[in-house]
N, C-alpha and C. Protein backbone atom coordinates (compact mmCIF):
# COMPACT_ATOMS: atom_id res chain seq x y z
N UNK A 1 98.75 -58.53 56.62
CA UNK A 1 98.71 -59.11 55.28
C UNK A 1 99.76 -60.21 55.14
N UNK A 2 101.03 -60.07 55.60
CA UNK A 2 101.78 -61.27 55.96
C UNK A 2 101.28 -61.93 56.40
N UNK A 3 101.22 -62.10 57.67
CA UNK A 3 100.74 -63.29 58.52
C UNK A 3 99.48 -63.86 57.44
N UNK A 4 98.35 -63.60 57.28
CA UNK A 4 97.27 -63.45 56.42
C UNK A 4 98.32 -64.46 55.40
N UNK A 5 98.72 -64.19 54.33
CA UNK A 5 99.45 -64.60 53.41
C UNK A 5 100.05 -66.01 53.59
N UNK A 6 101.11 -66.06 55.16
CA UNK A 6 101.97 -66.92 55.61
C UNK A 6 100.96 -68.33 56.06
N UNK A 7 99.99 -67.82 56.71
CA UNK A 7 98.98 -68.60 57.18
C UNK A 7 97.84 -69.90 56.12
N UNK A 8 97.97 -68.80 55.13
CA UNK A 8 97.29 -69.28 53.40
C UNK A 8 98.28 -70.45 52.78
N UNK A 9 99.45 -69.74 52.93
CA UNK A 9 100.28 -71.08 52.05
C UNK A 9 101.06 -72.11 53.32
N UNK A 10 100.94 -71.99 54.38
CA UNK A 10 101.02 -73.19 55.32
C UNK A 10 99.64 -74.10 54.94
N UNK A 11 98.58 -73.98 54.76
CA UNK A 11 97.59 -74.25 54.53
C UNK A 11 97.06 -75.11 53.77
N UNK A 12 97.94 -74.29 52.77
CA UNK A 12 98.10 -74.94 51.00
C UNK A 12 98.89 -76.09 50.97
N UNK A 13 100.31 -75.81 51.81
CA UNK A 13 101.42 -76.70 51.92
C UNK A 13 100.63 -77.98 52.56
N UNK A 14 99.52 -77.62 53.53
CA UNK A 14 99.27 -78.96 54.21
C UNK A 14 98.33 -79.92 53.45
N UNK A 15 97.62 -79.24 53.11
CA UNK A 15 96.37 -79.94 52.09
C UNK A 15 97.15 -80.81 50.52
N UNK A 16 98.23 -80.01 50.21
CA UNK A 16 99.02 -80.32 49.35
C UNK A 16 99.92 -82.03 49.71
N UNK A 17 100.31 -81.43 50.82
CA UNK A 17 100.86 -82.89 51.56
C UNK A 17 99.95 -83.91 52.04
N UNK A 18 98.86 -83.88 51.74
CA UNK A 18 97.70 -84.42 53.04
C UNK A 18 97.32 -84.84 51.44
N UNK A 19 97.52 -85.20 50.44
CA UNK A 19 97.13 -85.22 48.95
C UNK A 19 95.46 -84.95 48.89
N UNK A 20 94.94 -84.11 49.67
CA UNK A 20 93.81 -83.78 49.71
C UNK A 20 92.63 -83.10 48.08
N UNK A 21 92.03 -83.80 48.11
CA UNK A 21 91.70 -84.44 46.80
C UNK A 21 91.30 -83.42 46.00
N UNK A 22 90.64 -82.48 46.82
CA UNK A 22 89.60 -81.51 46.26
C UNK A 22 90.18 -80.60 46.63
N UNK A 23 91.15 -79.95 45.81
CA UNK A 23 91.99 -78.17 45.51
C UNK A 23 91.34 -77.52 44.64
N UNK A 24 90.53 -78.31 44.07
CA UNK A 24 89.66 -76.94 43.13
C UNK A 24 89.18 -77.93 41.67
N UNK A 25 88.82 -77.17 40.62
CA UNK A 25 88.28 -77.85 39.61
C UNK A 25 89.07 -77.91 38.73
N UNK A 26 89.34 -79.30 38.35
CA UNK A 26 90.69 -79.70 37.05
C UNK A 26 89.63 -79.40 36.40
N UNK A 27 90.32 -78.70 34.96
CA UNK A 27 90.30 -78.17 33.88
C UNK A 27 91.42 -78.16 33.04
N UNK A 28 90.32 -77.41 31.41
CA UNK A 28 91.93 -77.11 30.81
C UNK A 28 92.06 -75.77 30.99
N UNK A 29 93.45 -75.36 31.40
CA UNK A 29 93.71 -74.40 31.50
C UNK A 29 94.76 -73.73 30.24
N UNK A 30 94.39 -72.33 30.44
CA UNK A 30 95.19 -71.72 29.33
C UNK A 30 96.44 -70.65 29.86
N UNK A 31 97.17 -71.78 29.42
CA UNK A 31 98.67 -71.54 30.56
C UNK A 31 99.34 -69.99 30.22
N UNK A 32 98.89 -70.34 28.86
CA UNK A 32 99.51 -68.67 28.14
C UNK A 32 98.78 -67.25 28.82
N UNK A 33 97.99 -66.99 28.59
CA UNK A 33 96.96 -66.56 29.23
C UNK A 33 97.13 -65.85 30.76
N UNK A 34 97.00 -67.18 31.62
CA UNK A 34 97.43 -67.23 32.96
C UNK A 34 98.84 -66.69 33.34
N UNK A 35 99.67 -66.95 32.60
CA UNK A 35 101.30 -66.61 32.81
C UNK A 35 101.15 -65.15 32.33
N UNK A 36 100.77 -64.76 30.91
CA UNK A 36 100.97 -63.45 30.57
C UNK A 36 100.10 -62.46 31.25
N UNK A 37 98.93 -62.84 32.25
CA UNK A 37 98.57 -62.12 33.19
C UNK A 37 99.50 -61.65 34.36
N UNK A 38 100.20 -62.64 34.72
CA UNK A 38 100.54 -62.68 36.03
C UNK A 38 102.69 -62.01 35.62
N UNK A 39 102.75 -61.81 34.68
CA UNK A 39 103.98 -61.27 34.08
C UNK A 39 103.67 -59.99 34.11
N UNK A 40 102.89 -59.80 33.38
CA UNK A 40 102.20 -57.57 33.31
C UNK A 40 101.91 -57.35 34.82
N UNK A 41 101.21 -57.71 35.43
CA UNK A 41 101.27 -57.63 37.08
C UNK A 41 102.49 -57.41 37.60
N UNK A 42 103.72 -58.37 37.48
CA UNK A 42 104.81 -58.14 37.98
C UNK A 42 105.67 -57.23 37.09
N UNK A 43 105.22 -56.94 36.18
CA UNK A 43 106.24 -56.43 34.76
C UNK A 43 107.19 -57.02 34.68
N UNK A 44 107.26 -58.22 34.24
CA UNK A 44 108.09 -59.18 34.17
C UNK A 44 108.41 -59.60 31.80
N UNK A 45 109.45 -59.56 31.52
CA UNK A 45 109.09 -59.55 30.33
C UNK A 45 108.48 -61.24 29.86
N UNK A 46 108.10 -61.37 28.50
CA UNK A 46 107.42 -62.45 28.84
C UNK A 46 107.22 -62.95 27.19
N UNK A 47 108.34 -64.13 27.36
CA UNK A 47 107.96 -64.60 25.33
C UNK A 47 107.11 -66.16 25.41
N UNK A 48 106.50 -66.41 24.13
CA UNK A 48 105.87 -67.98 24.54
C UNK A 48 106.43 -68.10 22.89
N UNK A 49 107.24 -69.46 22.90
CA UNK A 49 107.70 -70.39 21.53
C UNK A 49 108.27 -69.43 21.06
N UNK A 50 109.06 -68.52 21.76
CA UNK A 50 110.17 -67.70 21.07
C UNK A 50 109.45 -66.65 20.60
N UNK A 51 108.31 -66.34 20.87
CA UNK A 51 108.03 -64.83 20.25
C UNK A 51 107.53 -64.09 21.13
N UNK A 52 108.09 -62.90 20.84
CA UNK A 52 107.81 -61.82 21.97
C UNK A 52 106.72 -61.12 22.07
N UNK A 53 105.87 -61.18 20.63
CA UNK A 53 104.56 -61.04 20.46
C UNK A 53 103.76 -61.70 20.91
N UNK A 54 103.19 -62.65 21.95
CA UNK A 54 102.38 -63.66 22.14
C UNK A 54 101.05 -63.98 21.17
N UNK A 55 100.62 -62.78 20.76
CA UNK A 55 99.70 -62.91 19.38
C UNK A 55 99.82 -63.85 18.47
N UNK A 56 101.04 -63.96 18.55
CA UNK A 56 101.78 -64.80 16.93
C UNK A 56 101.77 -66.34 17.62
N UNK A 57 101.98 -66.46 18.33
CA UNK A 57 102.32 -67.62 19.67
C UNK A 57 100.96 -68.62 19.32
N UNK A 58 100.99 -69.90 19.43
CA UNK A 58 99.68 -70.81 20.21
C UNK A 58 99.78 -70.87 21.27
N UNK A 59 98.56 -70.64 22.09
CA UNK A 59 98.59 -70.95 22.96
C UNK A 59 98.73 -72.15 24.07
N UNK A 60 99.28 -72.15 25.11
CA UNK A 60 99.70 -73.47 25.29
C UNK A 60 98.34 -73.98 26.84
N UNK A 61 97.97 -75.31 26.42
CA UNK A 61 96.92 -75.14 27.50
C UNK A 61 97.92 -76.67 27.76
N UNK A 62 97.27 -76.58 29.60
CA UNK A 62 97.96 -77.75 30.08
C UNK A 62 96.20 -77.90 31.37
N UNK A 63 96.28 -79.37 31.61
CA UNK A 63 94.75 -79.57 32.70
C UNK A 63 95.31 -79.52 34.23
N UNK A 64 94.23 -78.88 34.31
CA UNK A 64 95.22 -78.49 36.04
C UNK A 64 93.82 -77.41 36.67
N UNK A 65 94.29 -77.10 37.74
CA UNK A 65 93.73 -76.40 38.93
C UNK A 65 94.05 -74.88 38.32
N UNK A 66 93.51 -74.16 37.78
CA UNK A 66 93.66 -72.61 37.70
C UNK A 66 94.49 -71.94 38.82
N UNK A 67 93.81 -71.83 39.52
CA UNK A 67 94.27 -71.28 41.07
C UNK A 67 95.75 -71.47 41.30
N UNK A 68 96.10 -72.63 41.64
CA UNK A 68 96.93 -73.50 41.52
C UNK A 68 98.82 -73.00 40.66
N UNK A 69 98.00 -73.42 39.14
CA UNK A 69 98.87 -73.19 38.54
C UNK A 69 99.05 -71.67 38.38
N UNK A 70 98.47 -70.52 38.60
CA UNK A 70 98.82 -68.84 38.85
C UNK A 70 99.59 -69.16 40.19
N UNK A 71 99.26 -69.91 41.18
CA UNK A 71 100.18 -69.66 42.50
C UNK A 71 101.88 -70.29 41.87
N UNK A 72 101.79 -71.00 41.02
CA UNK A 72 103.30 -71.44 40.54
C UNK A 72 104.03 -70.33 40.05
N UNK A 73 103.55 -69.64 38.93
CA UNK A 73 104.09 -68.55 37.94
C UNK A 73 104.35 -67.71 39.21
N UNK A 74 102.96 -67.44 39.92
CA UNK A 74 103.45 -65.67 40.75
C UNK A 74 104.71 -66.26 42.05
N UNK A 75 104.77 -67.15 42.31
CA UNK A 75 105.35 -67.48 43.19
C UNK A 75 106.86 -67.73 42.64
N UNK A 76 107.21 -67.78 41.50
CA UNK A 76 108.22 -68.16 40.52
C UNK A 76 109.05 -66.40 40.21
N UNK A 77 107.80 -66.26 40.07
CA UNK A 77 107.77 -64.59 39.65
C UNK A 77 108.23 -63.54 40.75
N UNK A 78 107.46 -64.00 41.99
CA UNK A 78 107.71 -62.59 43.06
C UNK A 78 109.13 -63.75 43.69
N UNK A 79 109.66 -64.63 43.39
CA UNK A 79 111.37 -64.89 44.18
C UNK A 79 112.06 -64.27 43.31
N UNK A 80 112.16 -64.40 41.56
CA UNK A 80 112.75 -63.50 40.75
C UNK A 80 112.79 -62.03 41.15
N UNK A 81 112.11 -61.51 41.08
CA UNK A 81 112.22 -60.14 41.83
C UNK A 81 112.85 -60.13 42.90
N UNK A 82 112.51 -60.91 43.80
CA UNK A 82 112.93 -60.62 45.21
C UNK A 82 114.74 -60.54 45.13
N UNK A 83 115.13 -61.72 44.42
CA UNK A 83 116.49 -62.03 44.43
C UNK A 83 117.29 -61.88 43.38
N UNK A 84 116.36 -61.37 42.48
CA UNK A 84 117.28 -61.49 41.12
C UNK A 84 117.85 -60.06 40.41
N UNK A 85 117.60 -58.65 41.29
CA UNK A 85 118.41 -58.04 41.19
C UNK A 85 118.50 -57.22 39.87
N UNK A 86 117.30 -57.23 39.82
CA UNK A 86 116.65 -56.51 38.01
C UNK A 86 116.45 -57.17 37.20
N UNK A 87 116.71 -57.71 35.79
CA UNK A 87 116.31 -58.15 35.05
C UNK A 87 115.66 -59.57 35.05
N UNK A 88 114.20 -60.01 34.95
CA UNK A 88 113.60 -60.68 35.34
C UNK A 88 112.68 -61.21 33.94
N UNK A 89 113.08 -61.89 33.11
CA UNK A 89 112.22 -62.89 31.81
C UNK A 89 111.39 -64.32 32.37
N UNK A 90 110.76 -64.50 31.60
CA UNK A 90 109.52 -65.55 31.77
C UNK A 90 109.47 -65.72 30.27
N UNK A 91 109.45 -67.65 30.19
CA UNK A 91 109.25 -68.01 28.51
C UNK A 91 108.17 -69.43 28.50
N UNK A 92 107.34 -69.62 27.99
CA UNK A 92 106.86 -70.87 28.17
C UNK A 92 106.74 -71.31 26.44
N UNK A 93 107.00 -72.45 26.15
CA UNK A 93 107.24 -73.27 25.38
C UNK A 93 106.01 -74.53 25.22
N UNK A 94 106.10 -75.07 24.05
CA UNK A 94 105.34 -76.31 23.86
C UNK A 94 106.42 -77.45 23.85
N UNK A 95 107.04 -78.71 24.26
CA UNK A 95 107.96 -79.28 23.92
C UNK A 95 107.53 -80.76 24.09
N UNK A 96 107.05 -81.38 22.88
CA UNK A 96 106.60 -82.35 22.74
C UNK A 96 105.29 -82.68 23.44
N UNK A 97 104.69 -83.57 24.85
CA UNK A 97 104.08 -83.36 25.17
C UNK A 97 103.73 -82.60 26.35
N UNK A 98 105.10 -81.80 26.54
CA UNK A 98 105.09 -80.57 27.62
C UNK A 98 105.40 -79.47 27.46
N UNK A 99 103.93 -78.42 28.31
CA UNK A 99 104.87 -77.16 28.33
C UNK A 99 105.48 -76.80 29.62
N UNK A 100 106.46 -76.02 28.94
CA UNK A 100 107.67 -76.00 29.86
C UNK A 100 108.02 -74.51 30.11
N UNK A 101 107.74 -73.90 31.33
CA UNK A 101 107.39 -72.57 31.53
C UNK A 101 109.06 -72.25 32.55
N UNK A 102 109.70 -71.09 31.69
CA UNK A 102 110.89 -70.74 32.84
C UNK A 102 111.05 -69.54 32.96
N UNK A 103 111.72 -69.65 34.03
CA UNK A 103 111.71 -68.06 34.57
C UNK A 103 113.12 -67.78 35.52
N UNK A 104 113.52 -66.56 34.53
CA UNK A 104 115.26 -66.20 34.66
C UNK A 104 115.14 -65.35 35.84
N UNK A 105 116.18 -65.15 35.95
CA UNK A 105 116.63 -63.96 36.98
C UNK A 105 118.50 -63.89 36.61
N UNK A 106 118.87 -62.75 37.24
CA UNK A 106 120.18 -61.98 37.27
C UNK A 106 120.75 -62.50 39.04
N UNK A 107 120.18 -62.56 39.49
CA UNK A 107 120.12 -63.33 41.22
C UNK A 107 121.56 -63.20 41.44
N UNK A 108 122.00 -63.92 42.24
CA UNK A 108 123.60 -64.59 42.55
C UNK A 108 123.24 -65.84 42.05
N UNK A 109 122.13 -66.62 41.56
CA UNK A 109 122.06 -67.95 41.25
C UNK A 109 121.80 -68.70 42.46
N UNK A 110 121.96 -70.07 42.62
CA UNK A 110 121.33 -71.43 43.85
C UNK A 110 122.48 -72.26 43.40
N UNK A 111 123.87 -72.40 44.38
CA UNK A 111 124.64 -73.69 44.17
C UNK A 111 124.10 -74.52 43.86
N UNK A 112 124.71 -75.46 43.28
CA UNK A 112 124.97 -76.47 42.44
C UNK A 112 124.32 -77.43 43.90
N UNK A 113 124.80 -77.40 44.80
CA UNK A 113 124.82 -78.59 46.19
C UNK A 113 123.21 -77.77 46.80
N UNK A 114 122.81 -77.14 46.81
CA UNK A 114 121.67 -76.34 47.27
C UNK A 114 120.59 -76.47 46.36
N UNK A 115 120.67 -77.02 44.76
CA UNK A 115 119.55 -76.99 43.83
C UNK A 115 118.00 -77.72 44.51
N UNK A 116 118.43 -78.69 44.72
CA UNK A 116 117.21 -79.52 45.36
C UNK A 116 116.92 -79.11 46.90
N UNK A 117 117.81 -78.59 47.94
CA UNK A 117 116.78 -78.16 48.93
C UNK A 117 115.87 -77.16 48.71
N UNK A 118 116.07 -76.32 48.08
CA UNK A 118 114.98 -75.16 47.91
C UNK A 118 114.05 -75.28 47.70
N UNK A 119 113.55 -76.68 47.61
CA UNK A 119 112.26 -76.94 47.23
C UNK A 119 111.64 -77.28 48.29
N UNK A 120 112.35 -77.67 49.25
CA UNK A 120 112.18 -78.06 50.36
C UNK A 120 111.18 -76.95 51.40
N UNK A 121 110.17 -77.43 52.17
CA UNK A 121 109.27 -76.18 52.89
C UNK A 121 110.14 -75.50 53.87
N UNK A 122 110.30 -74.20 54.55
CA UNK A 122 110.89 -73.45 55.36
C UNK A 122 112.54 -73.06 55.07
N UNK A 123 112.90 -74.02 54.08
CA UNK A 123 114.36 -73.42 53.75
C UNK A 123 114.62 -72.57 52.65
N UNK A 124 115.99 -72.30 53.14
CA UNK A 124 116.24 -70.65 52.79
C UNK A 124 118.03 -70.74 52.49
N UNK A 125 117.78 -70.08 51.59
CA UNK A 125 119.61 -70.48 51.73
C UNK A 125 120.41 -69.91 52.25
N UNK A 126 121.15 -69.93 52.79
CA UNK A 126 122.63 -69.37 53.81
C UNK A 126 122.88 -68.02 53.09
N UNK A 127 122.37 -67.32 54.10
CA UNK A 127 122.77 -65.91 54.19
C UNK A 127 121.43 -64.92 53.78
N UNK A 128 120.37 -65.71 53.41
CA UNK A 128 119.13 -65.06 53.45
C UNK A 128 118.25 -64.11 54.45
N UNK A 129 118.66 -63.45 53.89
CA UNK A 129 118.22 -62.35 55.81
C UNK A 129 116.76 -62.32 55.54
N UNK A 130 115.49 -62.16 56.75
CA UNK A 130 114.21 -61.88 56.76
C UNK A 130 113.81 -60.57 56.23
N UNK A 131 114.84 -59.45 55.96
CA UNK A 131 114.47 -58.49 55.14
C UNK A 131 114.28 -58.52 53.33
N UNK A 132 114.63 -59.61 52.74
CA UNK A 132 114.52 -60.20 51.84
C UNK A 132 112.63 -60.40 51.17
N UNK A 133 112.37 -60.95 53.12
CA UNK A 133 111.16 -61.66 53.01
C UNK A 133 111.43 -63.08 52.31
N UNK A 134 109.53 -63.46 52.79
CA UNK A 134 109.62 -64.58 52.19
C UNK A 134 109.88 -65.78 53.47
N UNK A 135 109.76 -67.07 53.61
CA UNK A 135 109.71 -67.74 54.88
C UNK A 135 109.91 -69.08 54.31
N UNK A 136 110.38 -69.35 53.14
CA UNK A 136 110.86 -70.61 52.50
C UNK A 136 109.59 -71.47 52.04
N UNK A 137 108.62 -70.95 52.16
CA UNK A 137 107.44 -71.80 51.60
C UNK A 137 106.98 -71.67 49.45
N UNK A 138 107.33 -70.58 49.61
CA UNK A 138 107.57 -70.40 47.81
C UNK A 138 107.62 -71.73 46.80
N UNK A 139 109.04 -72.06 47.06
CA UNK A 139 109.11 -72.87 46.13
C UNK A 139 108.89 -74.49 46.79
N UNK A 140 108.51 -74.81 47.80
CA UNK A 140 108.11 -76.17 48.10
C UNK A 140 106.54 -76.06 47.80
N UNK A 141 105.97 -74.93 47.39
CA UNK A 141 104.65 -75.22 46.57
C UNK A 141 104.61 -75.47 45.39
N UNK A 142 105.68 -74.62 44.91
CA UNK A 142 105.78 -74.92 43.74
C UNK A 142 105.83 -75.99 43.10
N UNK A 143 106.65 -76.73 43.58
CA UNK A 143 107.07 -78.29 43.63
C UNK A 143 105.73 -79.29 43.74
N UNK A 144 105.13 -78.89 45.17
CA UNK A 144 104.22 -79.56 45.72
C UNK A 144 102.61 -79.49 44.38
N UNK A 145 102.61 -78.58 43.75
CA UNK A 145 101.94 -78.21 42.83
C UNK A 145 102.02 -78.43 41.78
N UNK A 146 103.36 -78.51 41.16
CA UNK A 146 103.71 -78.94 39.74
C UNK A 146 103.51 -80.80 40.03
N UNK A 147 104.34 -81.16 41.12
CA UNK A 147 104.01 -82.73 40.89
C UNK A 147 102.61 -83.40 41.10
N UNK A 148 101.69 -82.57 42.05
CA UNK A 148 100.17 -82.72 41.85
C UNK A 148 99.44 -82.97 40.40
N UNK A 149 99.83 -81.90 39.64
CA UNK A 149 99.62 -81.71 38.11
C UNK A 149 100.35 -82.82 37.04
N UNK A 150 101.61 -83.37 38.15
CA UNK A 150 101.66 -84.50 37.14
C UNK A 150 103.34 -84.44 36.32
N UNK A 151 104.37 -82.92 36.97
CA UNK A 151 104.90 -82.39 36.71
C UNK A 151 105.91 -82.27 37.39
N UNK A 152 106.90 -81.61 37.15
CA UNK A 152 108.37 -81.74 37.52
C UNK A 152 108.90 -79.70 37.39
N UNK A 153 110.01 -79.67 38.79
CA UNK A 153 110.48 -78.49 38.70
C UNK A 153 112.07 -78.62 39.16
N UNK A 154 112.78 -77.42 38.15
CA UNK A 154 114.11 -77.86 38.47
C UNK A 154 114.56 -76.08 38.30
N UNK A 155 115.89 -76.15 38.98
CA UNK A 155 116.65 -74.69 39.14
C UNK A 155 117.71 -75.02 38.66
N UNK A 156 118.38 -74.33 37.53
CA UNK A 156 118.92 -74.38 36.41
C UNK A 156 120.08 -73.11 36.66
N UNK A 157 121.35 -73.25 36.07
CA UNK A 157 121.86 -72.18 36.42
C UNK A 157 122.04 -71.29 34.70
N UNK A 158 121.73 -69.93 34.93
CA UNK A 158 121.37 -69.19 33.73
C UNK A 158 122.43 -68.89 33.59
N UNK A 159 122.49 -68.82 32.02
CA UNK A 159 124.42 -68.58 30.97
C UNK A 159 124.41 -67.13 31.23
N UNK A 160 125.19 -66.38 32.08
CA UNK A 160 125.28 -65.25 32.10
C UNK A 160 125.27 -64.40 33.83
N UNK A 161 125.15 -65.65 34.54
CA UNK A 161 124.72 -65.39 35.99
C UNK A 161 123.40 -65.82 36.03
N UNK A 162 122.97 -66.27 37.46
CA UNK A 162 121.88 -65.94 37.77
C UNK A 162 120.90 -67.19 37.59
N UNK A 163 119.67 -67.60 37.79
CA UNK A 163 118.93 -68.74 37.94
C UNK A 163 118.00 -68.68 37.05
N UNK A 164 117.59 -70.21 36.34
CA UNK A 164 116.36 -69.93 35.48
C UNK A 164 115.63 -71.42 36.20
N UNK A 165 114.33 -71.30 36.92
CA UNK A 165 113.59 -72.11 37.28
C UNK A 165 112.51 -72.65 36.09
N UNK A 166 112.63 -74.08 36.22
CA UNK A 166 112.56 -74.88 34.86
C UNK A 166 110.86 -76.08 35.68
N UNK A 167 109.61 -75.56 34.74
CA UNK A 167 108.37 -76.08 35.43
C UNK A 167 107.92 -76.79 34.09
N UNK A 168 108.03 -78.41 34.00
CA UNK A 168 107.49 -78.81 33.29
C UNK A 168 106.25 -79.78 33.08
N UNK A 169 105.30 -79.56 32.59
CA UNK A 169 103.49 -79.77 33.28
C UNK A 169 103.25 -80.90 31.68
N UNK A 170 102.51 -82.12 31.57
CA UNK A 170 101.92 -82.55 30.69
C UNK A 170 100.87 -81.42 30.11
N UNK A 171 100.44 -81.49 28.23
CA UNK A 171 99.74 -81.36 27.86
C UNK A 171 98.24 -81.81 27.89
């Protein structure tokens, strides 16, 4: 199932780089939706425009690849877990003409000098052991995916310890 897995997002990574045209069917997608699926899956807690009810919430749709944009969140989602050491939130927002989807963790955080390689494919940061998992491809999709869509991703350091990865997609 690894290999299987590892093999899928080398794949992704290449077609991604290869700006290969046809990843699936742009649509509008319903980001709220998609995220608060993929949050209950991970049990991850999960507010949109500040409310913890999402009921109360609009929903936020952004045009994009379905597929796609779930591989951002879960992939956002299963490094929080991996590294962040329990407490794990997810918030997506409307902010002008972007929504802007983040996701905390308790982690040790990503130096300040390390923010931008991690996006980078196969890297890993110093002292990352393979029992961790994971093979550094995570978040250079992420990247590779959000700027496809038109979008921007940044790692933010969270008030309290710990990392909040910052994905911001046109409306």
């Amino acid at each position: 199932a690894e290999l299987d897995q590892l093999v899928e997002e080398i794949l992704l990574a290449s077609r991604l780089d290869a700006h290969e045209t046809d990843l699936g069917t742009v649509e509008e997608v319903d980001w709220t939706g998609l995220t608060a699926e993929e949050c209950a899956r991970h049990g991850v807690a999960f507010e949109v425009d500040g409310c913890a009810d999402d009921a109360d919430a609009q929903p936020v749709q952004v045009r994009g690849v379905a597929r796609l944009l779930r591989r951002v969140v879960r992939n956002l989602l299963e490094n929080a877990r991996r590294y962040g050491q329990g407490e794990v939130k997810a918030t997506l927002a409307q902010d002008g003409g972007q929504a802007v989807l983040k996701v905390f963790d308790r982690g040790p955080g990503v130096p300040v000098a390390q923010r931008e390689r991690i996006f980078e494919p196969f890297y890993r940061l110093p002292g990352a052991s393979e029992s961790n998992g994971g093979v550094g491809l995570g978040l250079a999709l992420v990247k590779s995916i959000a700027e496809r869509h038109g979008g921007t991703v940044r790692c933010e350091e969270r008030e309290g310890g710990g990392a909040c990865f910052v994905v911001a997609l046109p409306t």
